[in-house]
C-alpha atoms as a PDB file:
ATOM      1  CA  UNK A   1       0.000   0.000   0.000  1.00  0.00           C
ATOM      2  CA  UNK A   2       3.128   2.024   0.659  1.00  0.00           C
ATOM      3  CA  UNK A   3       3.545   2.632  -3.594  1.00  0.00           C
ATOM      4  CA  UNK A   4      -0.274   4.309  -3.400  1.00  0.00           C
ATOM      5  CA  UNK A   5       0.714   6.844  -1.321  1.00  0.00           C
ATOM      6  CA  UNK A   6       3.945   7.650  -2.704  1.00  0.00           C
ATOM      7  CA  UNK A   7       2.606   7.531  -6.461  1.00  0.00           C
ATOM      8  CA  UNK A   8      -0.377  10.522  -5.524  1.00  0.00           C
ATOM      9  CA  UNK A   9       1.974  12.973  -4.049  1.00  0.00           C
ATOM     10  CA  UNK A  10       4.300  12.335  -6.690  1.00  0.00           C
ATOM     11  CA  UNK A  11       1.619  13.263  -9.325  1.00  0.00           C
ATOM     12  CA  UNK A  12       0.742  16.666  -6.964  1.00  0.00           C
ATOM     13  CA  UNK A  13       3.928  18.009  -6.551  1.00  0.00           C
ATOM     14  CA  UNK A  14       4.848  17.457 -10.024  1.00  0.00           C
ATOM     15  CA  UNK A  15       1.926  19.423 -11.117  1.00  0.00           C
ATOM     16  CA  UNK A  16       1.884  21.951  -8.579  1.00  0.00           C
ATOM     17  CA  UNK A  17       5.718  22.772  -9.308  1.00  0.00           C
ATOM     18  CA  UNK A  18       5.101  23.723 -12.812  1.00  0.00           C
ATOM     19  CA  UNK A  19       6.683  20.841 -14.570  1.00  0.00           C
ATOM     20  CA  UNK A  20       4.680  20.624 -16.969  1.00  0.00           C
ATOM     21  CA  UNK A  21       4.417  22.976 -20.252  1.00  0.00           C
ATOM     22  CA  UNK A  22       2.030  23.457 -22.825  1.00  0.00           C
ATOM     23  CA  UNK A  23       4.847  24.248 -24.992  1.00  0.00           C
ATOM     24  CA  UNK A  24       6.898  21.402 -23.762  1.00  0.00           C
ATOM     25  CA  UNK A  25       7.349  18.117 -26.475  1.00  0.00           C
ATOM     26  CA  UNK A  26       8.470  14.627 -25.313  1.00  0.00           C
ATOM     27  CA  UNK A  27      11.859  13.387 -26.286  1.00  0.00           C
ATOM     28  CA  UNK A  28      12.411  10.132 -27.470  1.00  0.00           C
ATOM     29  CA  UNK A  29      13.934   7.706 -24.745  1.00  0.00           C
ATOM     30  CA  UNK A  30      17.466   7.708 -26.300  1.00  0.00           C
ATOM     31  CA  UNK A  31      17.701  10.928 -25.982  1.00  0.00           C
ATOM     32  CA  UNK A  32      15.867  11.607 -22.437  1.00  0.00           C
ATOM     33  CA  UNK A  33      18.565   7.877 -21.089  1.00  0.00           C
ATOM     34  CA  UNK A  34      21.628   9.716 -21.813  1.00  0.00           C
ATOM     35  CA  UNK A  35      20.865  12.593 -19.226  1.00  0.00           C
ATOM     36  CA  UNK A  36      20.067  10.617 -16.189  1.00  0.00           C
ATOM     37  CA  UNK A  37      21.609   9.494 -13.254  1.00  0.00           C
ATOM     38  CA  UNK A  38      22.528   6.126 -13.135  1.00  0.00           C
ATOM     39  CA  UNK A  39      23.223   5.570  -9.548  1.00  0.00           C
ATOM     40  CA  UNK A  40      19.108   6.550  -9.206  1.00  0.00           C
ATOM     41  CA  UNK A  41      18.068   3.502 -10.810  1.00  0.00           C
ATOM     42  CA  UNK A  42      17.463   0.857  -8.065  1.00  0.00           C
ATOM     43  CA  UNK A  43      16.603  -2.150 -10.422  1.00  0.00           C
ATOM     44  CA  UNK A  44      17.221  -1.205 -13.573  1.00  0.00           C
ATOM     45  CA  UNK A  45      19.723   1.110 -15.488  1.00  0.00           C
ATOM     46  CA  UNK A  46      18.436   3.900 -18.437  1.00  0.00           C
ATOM     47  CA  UNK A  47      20.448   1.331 -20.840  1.00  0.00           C
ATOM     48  CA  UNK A  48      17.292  -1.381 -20.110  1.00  0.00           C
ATOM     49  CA  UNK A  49      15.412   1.185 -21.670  1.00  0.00           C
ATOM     50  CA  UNK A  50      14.370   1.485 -25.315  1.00  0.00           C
ATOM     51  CA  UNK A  51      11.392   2.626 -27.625  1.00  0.00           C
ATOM     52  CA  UNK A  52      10.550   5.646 -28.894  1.00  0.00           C
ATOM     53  CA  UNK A  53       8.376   8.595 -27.962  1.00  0.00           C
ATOM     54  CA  UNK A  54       4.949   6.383 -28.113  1.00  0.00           C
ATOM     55  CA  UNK A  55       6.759   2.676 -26.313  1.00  0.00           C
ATOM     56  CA  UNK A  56       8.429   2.249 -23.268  1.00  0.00           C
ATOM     57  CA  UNK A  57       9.981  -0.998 -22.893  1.00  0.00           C
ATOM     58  CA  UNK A  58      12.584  -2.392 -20.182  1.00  0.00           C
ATOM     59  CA  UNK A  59      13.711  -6.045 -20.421  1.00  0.00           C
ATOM     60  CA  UNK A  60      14.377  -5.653 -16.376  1.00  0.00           C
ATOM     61  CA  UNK A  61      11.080  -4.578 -15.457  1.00  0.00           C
ATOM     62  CA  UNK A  62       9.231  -7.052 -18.002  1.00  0.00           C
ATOM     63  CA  UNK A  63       7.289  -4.500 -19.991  1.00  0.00           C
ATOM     64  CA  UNK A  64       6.667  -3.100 -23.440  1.00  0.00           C
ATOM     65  CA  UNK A  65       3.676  -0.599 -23.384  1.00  0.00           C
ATOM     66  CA  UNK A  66       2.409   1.305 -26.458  1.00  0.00           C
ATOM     67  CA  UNK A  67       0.976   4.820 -26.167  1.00  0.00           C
ATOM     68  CA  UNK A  68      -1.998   6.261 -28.298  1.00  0.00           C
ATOM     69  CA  UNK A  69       0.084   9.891 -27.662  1.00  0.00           C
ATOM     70  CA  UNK A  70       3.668  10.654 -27.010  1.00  0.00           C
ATOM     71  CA  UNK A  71       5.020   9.645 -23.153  1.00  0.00           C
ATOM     72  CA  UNK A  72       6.916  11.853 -20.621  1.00  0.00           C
ATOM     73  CA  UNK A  73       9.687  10.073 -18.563  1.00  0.00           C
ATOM     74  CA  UNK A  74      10.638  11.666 -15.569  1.00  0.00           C
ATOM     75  CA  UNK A  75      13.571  10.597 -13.801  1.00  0.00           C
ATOM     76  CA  UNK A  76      12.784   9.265  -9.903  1.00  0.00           C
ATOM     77  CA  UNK A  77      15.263   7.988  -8.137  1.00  0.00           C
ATOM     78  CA  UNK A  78      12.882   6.838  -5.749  1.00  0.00           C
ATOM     79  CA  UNK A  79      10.747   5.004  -7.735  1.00  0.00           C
ATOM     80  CA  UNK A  80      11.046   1.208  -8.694  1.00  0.00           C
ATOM     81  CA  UNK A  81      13.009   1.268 -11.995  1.00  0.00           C
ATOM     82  CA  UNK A  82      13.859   4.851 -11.414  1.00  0.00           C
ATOM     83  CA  UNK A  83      11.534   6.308 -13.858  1.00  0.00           C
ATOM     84  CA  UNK A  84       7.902   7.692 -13.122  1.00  0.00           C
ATOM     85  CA  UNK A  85       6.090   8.152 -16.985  1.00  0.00           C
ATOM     86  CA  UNK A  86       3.050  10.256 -17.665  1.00  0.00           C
ATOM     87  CA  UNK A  87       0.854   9.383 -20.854  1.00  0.00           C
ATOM     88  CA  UNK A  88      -2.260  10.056 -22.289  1.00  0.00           C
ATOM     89  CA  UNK A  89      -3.940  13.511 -23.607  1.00  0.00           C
ATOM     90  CA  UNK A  90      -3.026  16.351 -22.788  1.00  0.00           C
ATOM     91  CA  UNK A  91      -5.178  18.104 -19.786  1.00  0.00           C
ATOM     92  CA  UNK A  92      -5.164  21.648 -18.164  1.00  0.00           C
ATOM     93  CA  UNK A  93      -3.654  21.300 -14.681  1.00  0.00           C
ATOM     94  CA  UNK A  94      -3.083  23.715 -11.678  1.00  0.00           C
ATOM     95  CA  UNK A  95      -0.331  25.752 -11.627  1.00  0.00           C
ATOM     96  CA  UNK A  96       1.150  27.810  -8.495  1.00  0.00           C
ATOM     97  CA  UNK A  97       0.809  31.128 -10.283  1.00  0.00           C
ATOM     98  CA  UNK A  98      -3.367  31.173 -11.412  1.00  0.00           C
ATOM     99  CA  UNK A  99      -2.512  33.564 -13.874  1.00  0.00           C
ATOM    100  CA  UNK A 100      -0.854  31.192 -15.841  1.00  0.00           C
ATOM    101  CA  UNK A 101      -1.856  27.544 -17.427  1.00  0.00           C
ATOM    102  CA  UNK A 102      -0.291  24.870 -18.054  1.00  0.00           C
ATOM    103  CA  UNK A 103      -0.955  20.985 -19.640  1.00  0.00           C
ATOM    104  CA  UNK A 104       0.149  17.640 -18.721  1.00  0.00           C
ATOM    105  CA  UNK A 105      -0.769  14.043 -19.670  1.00  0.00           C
ATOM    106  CA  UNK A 106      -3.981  12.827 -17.794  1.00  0.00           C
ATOM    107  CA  UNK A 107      -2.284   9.783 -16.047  1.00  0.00           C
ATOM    108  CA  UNK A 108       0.328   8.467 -15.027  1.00  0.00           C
ATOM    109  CA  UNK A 109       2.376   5.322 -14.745  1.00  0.00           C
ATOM    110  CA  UNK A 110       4.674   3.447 -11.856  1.00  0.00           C
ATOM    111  CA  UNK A 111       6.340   0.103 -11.629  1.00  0.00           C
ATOM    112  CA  UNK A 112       5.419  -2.024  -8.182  1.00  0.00           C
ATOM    113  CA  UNK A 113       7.086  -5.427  -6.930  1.00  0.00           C
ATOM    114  CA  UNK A 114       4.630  -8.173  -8.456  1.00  0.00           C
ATOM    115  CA  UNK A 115       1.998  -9.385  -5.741  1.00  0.00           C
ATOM    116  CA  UNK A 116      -0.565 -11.791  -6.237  1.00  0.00           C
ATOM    117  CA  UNK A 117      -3.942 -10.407  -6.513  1.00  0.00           C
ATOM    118  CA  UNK A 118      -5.539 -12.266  -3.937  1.00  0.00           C
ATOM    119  CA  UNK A 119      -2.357  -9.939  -1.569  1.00  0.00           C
ATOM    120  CA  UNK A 120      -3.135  -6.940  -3.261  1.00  0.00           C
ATOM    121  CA  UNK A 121      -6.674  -7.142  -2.625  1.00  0.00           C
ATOM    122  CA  UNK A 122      -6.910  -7.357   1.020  1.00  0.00           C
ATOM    123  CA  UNK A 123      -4.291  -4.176   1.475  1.00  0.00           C
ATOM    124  CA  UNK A 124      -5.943  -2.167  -0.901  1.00  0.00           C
ATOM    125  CA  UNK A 125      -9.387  -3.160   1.754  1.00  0.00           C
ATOM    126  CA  UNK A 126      -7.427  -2.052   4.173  1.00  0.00           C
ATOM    127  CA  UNK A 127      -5.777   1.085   2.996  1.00  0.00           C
ATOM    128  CA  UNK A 128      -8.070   2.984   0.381  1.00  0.00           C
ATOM    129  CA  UNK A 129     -10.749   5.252   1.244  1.00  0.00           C
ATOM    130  CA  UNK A 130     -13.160   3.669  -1.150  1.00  0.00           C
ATOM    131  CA  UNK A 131     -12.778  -0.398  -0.828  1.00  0.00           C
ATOM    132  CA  UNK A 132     -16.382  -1.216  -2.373  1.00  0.00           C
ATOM    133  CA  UNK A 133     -15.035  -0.001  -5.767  1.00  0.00           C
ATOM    134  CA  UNK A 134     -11.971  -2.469  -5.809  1.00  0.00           C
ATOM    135  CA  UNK A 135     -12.509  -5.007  -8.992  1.00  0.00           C
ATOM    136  CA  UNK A 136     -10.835  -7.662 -10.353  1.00  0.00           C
ATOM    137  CA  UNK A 137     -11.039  -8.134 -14.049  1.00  0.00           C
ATOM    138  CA  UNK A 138      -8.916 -10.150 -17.334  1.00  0.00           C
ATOM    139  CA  UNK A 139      -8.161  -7.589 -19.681  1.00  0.00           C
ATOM    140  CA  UNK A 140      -6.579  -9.977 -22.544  1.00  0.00           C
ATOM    141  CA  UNK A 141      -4.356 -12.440 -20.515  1.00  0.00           C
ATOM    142  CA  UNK A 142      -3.042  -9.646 -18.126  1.00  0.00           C
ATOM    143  CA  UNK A 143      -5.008 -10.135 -14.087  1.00  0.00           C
ATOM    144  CA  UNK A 144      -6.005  -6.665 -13.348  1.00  0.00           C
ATOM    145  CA  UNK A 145      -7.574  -4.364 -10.668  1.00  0.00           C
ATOM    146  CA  UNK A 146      -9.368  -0.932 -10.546  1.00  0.00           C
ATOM    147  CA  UNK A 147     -10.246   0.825  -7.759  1.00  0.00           C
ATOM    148  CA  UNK A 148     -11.025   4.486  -6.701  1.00  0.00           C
ATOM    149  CA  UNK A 149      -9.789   6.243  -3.905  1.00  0.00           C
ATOM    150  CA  UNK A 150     -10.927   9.192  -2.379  1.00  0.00           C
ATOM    151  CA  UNK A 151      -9.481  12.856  -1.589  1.00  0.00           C
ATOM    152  CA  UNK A 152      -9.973  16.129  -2.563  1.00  0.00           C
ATOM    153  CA  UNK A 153      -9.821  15.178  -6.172  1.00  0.00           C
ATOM    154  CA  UNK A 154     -11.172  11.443  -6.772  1.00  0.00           C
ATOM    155  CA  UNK A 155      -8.017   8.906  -7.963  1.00  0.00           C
ATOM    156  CA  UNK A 156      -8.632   6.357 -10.449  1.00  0.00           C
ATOM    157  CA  UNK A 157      -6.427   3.595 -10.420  1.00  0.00           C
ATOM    158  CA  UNK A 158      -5.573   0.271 -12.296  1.00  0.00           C
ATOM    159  CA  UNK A 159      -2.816  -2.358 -11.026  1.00  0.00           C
ATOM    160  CA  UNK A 160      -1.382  -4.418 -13.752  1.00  0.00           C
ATOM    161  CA  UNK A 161      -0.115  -7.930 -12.379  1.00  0.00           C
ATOM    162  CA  UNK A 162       3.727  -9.112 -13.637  1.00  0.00           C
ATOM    163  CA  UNK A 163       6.020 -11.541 -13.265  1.00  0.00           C
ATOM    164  CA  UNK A 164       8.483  -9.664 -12.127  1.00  0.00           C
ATOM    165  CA  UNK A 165       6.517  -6.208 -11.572  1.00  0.00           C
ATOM    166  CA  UNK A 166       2.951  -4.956 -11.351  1.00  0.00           C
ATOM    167  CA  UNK A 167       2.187  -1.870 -13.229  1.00  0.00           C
ATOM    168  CA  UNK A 168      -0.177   0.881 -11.731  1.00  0.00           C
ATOM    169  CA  UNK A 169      -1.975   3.565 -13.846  1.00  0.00           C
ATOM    170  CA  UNK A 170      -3.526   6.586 -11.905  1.00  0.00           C
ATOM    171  CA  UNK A 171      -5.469   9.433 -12.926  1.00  0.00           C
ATOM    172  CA  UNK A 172      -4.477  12.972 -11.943  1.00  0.00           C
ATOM    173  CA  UNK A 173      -7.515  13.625 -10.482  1.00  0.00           C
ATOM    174  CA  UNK A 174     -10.147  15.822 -11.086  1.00  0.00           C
ATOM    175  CA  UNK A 175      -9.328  16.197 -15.057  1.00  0.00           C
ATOM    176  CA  UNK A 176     -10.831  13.950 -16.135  1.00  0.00           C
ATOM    177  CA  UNK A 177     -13.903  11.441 -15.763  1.00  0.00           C
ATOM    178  CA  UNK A 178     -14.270   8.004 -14.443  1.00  0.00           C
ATOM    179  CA  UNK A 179     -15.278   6.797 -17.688  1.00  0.00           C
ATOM    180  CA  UNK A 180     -12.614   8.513 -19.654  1.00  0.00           C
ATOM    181  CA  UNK A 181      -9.724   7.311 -17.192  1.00  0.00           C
ATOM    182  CA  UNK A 182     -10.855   3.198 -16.895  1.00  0.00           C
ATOM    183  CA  UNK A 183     -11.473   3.786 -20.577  1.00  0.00           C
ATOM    184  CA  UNK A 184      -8.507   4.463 -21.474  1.00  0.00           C
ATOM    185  CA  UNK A 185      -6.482   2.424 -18.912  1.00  0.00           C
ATOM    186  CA  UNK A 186      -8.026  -0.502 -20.498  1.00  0.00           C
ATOM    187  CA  UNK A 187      -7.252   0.094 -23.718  1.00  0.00           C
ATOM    188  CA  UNK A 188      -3.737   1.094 -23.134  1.00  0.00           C
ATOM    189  CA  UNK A 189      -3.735  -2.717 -21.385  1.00  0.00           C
ATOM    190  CA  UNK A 190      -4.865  -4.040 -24.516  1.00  0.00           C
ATOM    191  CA  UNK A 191      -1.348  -2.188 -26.127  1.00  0.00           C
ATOM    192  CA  UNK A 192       1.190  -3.955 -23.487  1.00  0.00           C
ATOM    193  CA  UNK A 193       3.270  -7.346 -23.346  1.00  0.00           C
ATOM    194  CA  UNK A 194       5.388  -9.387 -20.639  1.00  0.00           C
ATOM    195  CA  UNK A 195       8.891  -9.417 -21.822  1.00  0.00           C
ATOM    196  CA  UNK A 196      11.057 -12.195 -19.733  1.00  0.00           C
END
């Protein structure tokens, strides 16, 4: 349960410090690998990495994920793989000064050590605001869950399970809609594949 409440304050700050730029454009992975620290990366180095500005793939993590729209990768040294990505449309988000705007992708994206689901399950009961909306689904071959949890802005959420990692997908909060964010979780589930 500890990766649910690190991912959502990750997501605030990073909006609320202005990261994000409407003028801003993705680079492609080789060029974002060659700027980062190595000595962040706790399981994984930016070498593992490859794809291009729509797929992320790492051969240490055991994914390859396809984006409809071009990814952000932003280096976290305390994250599992050392990488936290943002993906999806673009969306209008806070910023500290309210005289200015800025956009960002809707969701976001973090790696988690695998769990079975039946393990997952029960903390998620007893950590999220909002247990009665935990469900467990097959999305292709892929075990999944969704769940909501609550706050000032309501957090969608969708948990992946890996061999070697679980992937979690969150919304950004109040952006978007519940139907837009499962929506498109699901289909970008349909666009990913174990790599051993």
């Amino acid at each position: 349960m500890k990766k649910l409440f690190f991912i959502i304050p990750i997501i605030t700050l990073l909006a609320l410090t202005g990261c994000f730029n409407k003028n801003a454009q993705p680079k492609p992975l080789e060029e974002n690998a060659s700027t980062t620290d190595q000595s962040a990366f706790a399981t994984t180095t930016p070498n593992d990495f490859y794809g291009d500005a729509k797929i992320f793939g790492s051969k240490k993590l055991g994914w390859e994920i396809k984006f409809n729209e071009p990814y952000n990768k932003i280096d976290c040294p305390d994250c599992i793989g050392g990488v936290h990505l943002l993906f999806g449309p673009l969306k209008p988000e806070p910023t500290p000064d309210a005289t200015t705007s800025a956009e960002a992708p809707a969701y976001a994206l973090d790696f988690a050590q695998a769990d079975s689901v039946n393990n997952e399950i029960a903390i998620l009961k007893a950590n999220v605001t909002m247990p009665g909306t935990i469900t467990q689904k097959k999305i292709g071959n892929f075990d999944v869950l969704t769940w909501k949890d609550g706050g000032e802005c309501e957090n969608r959420m969708l948990e992946v399970f890996g061999a070697k990692y679980n992937l979690i997908m969150s919304s950004l909060g109040c952006s978007t809609t519940e139907k837009d964010d499962f929506n498109y979780f699901e289909n970008t589930v349909k666009s990913i594949k174990k790599l051993n």
